[in-house]
Every structure is written in C-alpha cells, then in structure tokens.
Protein backbone atom coordinates (compact mmCIF):
# COMPACT_ATOMS: atom_id res chain seq x y z
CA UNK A 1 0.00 0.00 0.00
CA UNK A 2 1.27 3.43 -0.85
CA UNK A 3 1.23 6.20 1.34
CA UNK A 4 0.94 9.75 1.86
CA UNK A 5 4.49 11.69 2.42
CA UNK A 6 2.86 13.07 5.40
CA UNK A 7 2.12 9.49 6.60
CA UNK A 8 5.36 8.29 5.51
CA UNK A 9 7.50 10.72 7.47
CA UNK A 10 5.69 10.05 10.25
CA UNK A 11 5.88 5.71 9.96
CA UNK A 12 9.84 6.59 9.72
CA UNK A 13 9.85 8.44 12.89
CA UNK A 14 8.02 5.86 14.55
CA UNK A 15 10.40 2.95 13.85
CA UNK A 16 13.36 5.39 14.44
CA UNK A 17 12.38 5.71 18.31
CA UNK A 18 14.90 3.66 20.31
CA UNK A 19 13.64 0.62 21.95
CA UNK A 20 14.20 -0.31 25.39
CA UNK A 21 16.59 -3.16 25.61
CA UNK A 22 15.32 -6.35 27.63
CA UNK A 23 16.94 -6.25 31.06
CA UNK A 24 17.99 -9.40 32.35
CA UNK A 25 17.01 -11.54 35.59
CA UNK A 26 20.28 -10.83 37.07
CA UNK A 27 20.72 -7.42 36.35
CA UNK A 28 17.36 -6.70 37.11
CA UNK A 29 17.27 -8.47 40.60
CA UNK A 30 20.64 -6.30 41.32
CA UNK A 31 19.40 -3.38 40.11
CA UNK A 32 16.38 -3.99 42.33
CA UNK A 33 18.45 -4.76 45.23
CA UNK A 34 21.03 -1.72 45.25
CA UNK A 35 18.18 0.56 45.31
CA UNK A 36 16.71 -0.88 48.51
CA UNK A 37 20.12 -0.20 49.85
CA UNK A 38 20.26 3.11 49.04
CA UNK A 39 16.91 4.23 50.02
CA UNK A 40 17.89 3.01 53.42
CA UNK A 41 15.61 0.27 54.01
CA UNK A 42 16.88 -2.80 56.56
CA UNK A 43 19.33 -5.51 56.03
CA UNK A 44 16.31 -8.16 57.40
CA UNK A 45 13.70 -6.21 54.23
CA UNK A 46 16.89 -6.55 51.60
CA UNK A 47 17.40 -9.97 52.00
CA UNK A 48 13.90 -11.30 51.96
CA UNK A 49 13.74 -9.44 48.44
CA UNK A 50 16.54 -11.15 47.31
CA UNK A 51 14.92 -14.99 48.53
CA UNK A 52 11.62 -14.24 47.34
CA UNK A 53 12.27 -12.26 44.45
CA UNK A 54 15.15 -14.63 43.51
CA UNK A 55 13.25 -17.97 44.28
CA UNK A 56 10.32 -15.91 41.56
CA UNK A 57 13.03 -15.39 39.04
CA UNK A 58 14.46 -18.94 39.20
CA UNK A 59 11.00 -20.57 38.52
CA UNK A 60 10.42 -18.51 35.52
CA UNK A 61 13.51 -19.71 33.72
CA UNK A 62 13.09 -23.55 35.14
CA UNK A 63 9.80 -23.67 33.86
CA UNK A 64 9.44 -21.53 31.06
CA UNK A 65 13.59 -20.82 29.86
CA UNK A 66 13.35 -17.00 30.50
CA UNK A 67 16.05 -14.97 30.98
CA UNK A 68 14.88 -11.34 30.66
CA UNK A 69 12.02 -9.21 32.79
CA UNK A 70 10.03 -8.65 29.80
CA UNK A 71 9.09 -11.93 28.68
CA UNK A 72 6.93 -12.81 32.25
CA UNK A 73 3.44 -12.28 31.21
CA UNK A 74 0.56 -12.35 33.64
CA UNK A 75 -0.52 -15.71 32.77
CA UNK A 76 3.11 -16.91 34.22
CA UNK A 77 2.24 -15.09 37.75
CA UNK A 78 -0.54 -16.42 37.82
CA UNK A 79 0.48 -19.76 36.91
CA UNK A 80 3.61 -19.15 39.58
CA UNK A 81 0.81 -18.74 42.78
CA UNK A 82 -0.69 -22.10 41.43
CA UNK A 83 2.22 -23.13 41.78
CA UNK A 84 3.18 -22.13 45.34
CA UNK A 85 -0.14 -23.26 46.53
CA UNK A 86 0.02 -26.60 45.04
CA UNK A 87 3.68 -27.22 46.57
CA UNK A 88 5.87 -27.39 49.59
CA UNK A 89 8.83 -25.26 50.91
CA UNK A 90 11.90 -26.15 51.78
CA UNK A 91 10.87 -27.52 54.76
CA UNK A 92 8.85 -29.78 53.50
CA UNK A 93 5.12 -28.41 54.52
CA UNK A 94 2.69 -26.47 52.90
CA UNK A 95 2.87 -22.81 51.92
CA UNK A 96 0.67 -20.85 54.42
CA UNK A 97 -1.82 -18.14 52.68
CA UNK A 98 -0.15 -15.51 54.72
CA UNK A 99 3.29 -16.83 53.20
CA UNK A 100 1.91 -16.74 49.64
CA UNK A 101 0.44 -13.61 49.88
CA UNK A 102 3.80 -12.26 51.34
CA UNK A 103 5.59 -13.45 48.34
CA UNK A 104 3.16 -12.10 45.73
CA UNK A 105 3.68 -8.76 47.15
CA UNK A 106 7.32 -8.96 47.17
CA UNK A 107 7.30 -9.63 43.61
CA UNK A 108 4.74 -6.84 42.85
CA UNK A 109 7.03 -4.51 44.72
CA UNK A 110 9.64 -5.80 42.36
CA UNK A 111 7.36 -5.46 39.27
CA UNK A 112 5.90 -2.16 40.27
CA UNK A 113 9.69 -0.72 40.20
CA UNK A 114 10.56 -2.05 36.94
CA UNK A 115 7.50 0.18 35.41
CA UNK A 116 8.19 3.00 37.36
CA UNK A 117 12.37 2.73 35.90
CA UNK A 118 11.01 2.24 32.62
CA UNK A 119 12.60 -0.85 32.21
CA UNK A 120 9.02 -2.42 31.17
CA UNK A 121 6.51 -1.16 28.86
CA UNK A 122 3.24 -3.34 29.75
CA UNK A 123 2.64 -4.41 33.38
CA UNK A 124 2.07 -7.98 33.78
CA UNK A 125 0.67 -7.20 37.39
CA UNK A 126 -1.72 -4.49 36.30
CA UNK A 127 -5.14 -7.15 37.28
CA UNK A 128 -2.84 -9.04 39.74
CA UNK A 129 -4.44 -9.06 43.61
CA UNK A 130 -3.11 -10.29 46.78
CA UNK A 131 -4.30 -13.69 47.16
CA UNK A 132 -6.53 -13.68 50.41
CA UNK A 133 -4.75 -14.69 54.09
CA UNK A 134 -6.54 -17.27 56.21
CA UNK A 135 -7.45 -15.54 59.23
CA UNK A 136 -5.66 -18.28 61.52
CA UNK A 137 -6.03 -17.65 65.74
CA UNK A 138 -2.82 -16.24 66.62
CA UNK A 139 -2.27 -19.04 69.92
CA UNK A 140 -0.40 -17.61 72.82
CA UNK A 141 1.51 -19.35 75.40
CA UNK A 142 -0.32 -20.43 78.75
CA UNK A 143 1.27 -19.35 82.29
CA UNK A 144 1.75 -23.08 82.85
CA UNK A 145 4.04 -22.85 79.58
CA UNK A 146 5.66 -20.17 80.18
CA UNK A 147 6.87 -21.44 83.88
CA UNK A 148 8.21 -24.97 81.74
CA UNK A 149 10.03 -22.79 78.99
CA UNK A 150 11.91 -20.62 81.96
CA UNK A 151 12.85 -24.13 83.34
CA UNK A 152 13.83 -25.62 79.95
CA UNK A 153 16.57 -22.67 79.62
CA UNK A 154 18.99 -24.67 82.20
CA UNK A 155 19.12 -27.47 79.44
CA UNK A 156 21.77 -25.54 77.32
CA UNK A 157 23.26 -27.64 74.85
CA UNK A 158 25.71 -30.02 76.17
CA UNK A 159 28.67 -31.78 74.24
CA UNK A 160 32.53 -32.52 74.84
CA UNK A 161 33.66 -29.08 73.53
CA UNK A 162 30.92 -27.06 75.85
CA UNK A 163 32.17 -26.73 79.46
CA UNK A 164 29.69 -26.76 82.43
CA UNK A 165 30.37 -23.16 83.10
CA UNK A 166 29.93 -22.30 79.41
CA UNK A 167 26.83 -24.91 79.60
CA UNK A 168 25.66 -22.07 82.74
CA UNK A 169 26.49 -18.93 80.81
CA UNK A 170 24.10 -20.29 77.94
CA UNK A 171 21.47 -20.98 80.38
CA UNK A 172 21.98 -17.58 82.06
CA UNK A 173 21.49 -16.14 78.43
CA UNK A 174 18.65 -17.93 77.17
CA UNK A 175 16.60 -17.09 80.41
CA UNK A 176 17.62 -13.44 79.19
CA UNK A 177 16.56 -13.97 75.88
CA UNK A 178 13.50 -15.29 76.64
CA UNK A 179 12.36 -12.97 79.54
CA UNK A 180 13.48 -9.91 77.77
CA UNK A 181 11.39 -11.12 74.40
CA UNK A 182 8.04 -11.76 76.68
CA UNK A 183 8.78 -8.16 78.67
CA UNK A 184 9.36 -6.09 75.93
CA UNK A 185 8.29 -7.99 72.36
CA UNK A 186 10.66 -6.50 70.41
CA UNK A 187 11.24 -8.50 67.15
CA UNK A 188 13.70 -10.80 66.80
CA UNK A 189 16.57 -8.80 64.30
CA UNK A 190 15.55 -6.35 66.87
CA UNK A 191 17.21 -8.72 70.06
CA UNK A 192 20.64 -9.66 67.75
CA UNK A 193 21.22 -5.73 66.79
CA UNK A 194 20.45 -4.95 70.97
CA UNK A 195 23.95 -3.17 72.01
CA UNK A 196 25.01 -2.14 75.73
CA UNK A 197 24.51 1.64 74.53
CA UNK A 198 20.80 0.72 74.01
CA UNK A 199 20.11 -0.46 77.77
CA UNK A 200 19.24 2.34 80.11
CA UNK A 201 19.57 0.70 83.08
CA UNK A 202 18.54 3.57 85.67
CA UNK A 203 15.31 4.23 83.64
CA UNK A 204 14.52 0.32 82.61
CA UNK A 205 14.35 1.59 78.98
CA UNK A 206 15.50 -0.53 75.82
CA UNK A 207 16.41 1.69 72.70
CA UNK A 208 15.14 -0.08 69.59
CA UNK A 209 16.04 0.17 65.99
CA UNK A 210 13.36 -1.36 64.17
CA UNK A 211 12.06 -1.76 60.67
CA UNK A 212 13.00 1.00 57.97
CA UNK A 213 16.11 2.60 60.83
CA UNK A 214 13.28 3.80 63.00
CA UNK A 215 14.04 4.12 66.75
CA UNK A 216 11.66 4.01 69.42
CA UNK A 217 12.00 3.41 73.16
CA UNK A 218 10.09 0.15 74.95
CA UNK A 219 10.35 -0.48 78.81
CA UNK A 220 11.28 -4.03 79.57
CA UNK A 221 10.25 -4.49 83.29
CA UNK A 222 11.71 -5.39 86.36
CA UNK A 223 12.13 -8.79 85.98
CA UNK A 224 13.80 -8.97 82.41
CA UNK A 225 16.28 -6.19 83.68
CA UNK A 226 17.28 -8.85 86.54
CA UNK A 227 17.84 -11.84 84.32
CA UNK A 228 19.30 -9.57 81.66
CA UNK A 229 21.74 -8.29 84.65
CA UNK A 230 22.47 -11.61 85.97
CA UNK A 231 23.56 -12.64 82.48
CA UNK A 232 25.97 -9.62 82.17
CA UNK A 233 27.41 -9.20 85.48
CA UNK A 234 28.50 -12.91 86.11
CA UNK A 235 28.69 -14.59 82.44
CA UNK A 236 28.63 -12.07 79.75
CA UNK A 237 31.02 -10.03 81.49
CA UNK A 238 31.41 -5.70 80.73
CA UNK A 239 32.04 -4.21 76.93
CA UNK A 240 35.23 -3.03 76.58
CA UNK A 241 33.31 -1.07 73.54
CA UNK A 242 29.94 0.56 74.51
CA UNK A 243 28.90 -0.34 71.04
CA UNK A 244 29.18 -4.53 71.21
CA UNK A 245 25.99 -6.16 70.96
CA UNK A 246 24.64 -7.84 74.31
CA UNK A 247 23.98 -11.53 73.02
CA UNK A 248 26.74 -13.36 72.15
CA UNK A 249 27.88 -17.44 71.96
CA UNK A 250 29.66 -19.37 73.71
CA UNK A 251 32.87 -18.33 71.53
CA UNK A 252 31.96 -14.64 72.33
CA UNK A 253 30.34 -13.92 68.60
CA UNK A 254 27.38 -11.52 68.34
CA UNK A 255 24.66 -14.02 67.93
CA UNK A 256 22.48 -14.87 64.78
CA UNK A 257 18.59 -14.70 64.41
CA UNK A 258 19.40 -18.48 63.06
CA UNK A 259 21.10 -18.89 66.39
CA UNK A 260 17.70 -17.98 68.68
CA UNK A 261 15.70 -19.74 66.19
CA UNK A 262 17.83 -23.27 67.44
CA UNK A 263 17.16 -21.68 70.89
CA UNK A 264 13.36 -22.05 70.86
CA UNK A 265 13.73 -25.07 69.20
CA UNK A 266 15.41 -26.44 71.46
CA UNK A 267 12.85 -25.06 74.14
CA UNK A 268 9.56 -26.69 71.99
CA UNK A 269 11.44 -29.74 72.15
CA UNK A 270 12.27 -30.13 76.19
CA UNK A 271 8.87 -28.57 76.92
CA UNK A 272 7.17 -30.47 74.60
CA UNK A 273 4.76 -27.81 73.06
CA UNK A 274 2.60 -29.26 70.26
CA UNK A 275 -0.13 -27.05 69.71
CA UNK A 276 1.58 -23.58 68.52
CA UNK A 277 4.71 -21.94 67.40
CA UNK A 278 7.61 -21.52 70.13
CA UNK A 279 9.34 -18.49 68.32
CA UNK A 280 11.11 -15.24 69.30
CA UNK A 281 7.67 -14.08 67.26
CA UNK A 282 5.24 -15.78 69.81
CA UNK A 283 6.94 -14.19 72.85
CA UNK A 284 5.94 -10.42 70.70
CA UNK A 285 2.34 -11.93 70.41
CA UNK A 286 2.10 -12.87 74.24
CA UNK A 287 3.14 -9.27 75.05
CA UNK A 288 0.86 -7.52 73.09
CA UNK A 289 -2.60 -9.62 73.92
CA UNK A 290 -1.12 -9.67 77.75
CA UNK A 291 -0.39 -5.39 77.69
CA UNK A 292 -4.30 -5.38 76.06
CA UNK A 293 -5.22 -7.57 78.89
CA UNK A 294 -3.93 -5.31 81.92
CA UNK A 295 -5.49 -2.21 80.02
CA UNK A 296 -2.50 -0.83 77.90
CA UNK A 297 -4.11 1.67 75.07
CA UNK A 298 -4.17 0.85 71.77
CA UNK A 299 -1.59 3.67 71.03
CA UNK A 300 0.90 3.19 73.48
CA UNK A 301 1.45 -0.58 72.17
CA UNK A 302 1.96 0.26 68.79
CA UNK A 303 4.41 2.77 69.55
CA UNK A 304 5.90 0.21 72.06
CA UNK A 305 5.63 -2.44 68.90
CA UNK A 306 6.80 -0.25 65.92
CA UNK A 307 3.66 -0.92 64.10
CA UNK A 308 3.12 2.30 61.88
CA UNK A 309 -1.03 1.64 62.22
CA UNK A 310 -3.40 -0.05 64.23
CA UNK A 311 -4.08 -2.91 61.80
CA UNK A 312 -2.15 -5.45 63.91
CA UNK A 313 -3.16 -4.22 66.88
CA UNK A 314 -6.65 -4.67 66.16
CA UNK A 315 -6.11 -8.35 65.78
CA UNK A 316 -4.32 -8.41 69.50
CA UNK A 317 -7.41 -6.71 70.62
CA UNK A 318 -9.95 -9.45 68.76
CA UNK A 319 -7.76 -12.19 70.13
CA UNK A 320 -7.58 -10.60 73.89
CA UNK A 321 -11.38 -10.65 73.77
CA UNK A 322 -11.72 -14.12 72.46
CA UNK A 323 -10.11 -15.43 75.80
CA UNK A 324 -12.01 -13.11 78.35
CA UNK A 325 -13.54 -16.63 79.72
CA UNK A 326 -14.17 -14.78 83.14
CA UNK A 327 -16.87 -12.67 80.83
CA UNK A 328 -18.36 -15.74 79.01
CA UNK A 329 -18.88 -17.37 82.41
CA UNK A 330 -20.81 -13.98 83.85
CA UNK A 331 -22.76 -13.27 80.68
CA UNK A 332 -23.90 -16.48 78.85
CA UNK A 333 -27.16 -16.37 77.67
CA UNK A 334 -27.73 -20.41 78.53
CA UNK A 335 -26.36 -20.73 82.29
CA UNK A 336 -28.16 -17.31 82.97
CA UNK A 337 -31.37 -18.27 82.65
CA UNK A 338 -33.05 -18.18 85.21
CA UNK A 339 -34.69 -21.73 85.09
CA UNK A 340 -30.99 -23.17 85.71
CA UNK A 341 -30.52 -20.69 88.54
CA UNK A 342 -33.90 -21.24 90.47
CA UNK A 343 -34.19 -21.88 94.10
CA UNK A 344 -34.18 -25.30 95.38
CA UNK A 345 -38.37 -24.93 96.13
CA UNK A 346 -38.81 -24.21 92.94
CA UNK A 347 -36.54 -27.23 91.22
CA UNK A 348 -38.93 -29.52 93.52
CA UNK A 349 -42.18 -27.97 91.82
CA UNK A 350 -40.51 -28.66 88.46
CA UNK A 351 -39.76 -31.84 89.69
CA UNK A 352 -43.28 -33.01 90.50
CA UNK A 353 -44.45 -31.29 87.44
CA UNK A 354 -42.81 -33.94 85.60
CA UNK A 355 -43.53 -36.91 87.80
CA UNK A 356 -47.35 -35.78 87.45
CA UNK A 357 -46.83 -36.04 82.91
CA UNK A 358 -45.74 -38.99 83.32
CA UNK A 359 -48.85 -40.23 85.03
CA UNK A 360 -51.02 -38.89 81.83
C-alpha cells in the first residue's frame, strides 16, 4: 500500500524511536536490590527481596527458559501462585496463605519498580491481587508454659567441647533472651542488633532500631532487667566497647537470628509444646494480647511495637477478647437463665411437674 508523504514521514519516525533493551534476571534483581540499599531500608527487608524475588526469578527460567524481565506475562504469575499453593517449601510443609500472599507482594514490589524505571513497557501485574490470608487464631503461650520454657533454659546444649560453666552462661542467656522477648516484644533482628549503649539501666528503657532505621523506646520491666543483669554481670562479662551487641555465643560472637531460632527449638522440644509456634515471634504476640489484657491503650502498644497503624493491633485486641472466659462465664445467655438458677423450692415444683406427665 502506498502512502501519503505526510504518513510516511511520520511511519519513519516511529520505527526510528529507540527501543528499550530487555533487562535481564540478574541485572534486574541487582538493580532492584542496590536501590533498597540506598533508600535506606533494613538488612532483614533486603534480604527477603533477594529470597523471594530470587526464588520468583528462578522458577520462571526452570519452567518456562526465560532470561529477561520482559518476557513474564501475567498468565506466568498467575500460573507461579498455582504453583506455590500446590507445593511445599523447603521444609517440607505447605505454603501458608499468609506466606503466599507475602511473596506475591514482594514480587509486585519488584514489578511495580521495573514500570516505574522504565525498564518495562506493559505491566504484567496491572489485574494481579493479593491472594486472600486465612485468618488463623494467633495461639499464645499459657502461664503453665511459660513457667516450663523458663525451666527448659537450664538445658543448654551439652557436648565434649561445651564446658559446664559455658553450659551455665548459655542458660543464664537464654533465660535473658526469653524474659526480655516476653517483657518487651521487640522482634527478633531487633534482640541480635540490641547493644550495651541501648540499655538504660537507671530508667529500665531498651532503645530499639526497628524496621526502615526507625528508633523508638520500649520499657522491659523489672524482671527482664534482673535476668538480663544476671547474664551480664556474672557470664557475659562488661564491653570493653559501649557499642558490642549484648547476646553473644559461647565463643563470644554476636549471635544470629538463626542462632535464637535453634534456641526455641530447642525449648519446643524439652517442653514439649505441640499445639503452637515456640518463636522469638510468639513471645511479641504474648506481650501484646497480655499489655491489652492489663489495660495498655491501643496507642501506646503500637508505639511500644513499631507498628506504623493499628491494623495489627486490632487483631491483638480481637484475640484478647476471644479469651475473656471470666466474661463468658458472667454473661452467657444459657447458664443465665433463670430456670438453671432457680431456688431449690422451685426445682422440687418442676420436679413433680414432671412426675405428674408422666402419670397422663
């Protein structure tokens, strides 16, 4: 077909527009990762990017052979949360929802950047939602359970190259650990990072650096500031540096949120806990529904938590309410009626009532 000089000037200057070259996984996922870095956001946030956003990128080329950004069309996301909900992770169970849907917005995030950079022309994401979280009862530990765990802390880990002094500076440490997660529920990057120049010892005040470098200040009670002490004074021994993080091993290392993770593991195990998670995470959940409990406003235990809204919190309320049994017991509708709460004359007359039907 022959065109116009108009139209053909204007077909040229069309196909003479540069094209955006196709970025690669690798250089994408880097690119991707460096920024995170430089807008400040936390070693913990960095690195789940880089496993979930990496595990994403890796199933893509397994199952389809892509290499680049722009060949992932939204049939393959979609086809990629099948996926995750029909399999199991590395440890061999199920995906939860709220996993999934923690995933999916990890690579959305990821996704979402690329258009923003340019580096993609159509969004694959653009009719993509969050797949829906099962709204699973967050379980708490009992008093009962929380007396056994304090007791399972003297059963540090034994061996030929642990002595039985380093075998009582564990124990010492993991009855810190634990007391000092239930007193203040501070997260659990939040416990490793903890340095001497964050303890204010005179005031019973824990300086925090949570999520995104924001600091806030939690109490953490008499009773984690004596176990914390005891820890210090005769195992841990005094900083020679201000700045040297409180928790360390048995060969003096700062220790690793891998390293608490074998802690409570260890503590499920001797205790013998079936019915819920024994976690540095758990201990946070216990503080919050126990600070609702004893009347702590909403406000003051998010600021205390580092949530930036009330969304959480909310859910700590719900569940705090779900186990007022003391209120079930004064207001059920069955045992207060009043013909299971009549006098004893009256329980006769019903009595003989009966008798007399059965006589008809």
């Amino acid at each position: 077909m022959r065109y116009s000089k108009r139209r053909q000037v204007l077909a040229t200057e069309v196909d003479s527009k540069p094209q955006l070259a196709s970025l690669s996984f690798e250089k994408a996922l880097n690119a991707f990762l460096q920024v995170q870095d430089s807008a400040g956001h936390s070693r913990v946030t960095r690195a789940d990017y880089k496993t979930v956003v990496g595990l994403f990128l890796r199933y893509m080329t397994d199952t389809h052979g892509y290499s680049c950004v722009d060949e992932i069309t939204e049939s393959d996301l979609l086809g990629w949360l099948a996926h995750l909900r029909n399999s199991n992770s590395s440890l061999g169970t199920p995906y939860s929802t709220r996993t999934i849907a923690t995933y999916c917005r990890d690579v959305l995030t990821f996704f979402h950047w690329l258009i923003d950079h340019k580096y993609l022309q159509v969004d694959p994401t653009l009719l993509i939602n969050e797949p829906k979280v099962e709204k699973a009862l967050i379980r708490v530990f009992t008093d009962e359970e929380l007396k056994m765990l304090d007791v399972a802390c003297d059963r540090a880990p034994s061996g030929r190259s642990i002595t039985p002094d380093e075998r009582r500076m564990l124990a010492a440490r993991d009855r810190a650990v634990l007391w000092l997660l239930l007193s203040t529920g501070i997260r659990l990057s939040e416990l490793c990072g903890l340095r001497f120049c964050d303890l204010d010892w005179d005031k019973g005040m824990v300086l925090v650096k949570g999520k995104g470098a924001k600091e806030r200040r939690v109490p953490m009670g008499t009773v984690a500031r004596q176990h914390l002490n005891t820890y210090i004074v005769y195992w841990r021994g005094a900083p020679a540096d201000t700045n040297e993080r409180v928790f360390t091993t048995v060969f003096g290392k700062p220790v690793t949120p891998s390293a608490i993770k074998q802690l409570f593991a260890r503590l499920k195990r001797v205790v013998g806990i079936t019915d819920k998670r024994v976690s540095a995470h758990t201990c946070r959940h216990w503080f919050a529904v126990s600070s609702i409990k004893r009347g702590v406003p909403s406000v003051v235990l998010q600021d205390w938590l580092g949530h930036e809204d009330l969304k959480m919190i909310k859910t700590y309320i719900r569940l705090a309410e779900q186990d007022h049994s003391d209120l079930y017991a004064k207001f059920s509708p069955v045992d207060s009626l009043e013909m299971h709460t009549s006098s004893k004359e009256k329980r006769g007359q019903l009595r003989d009532w009966r008798n007399s039907r059965k006589k008809v």
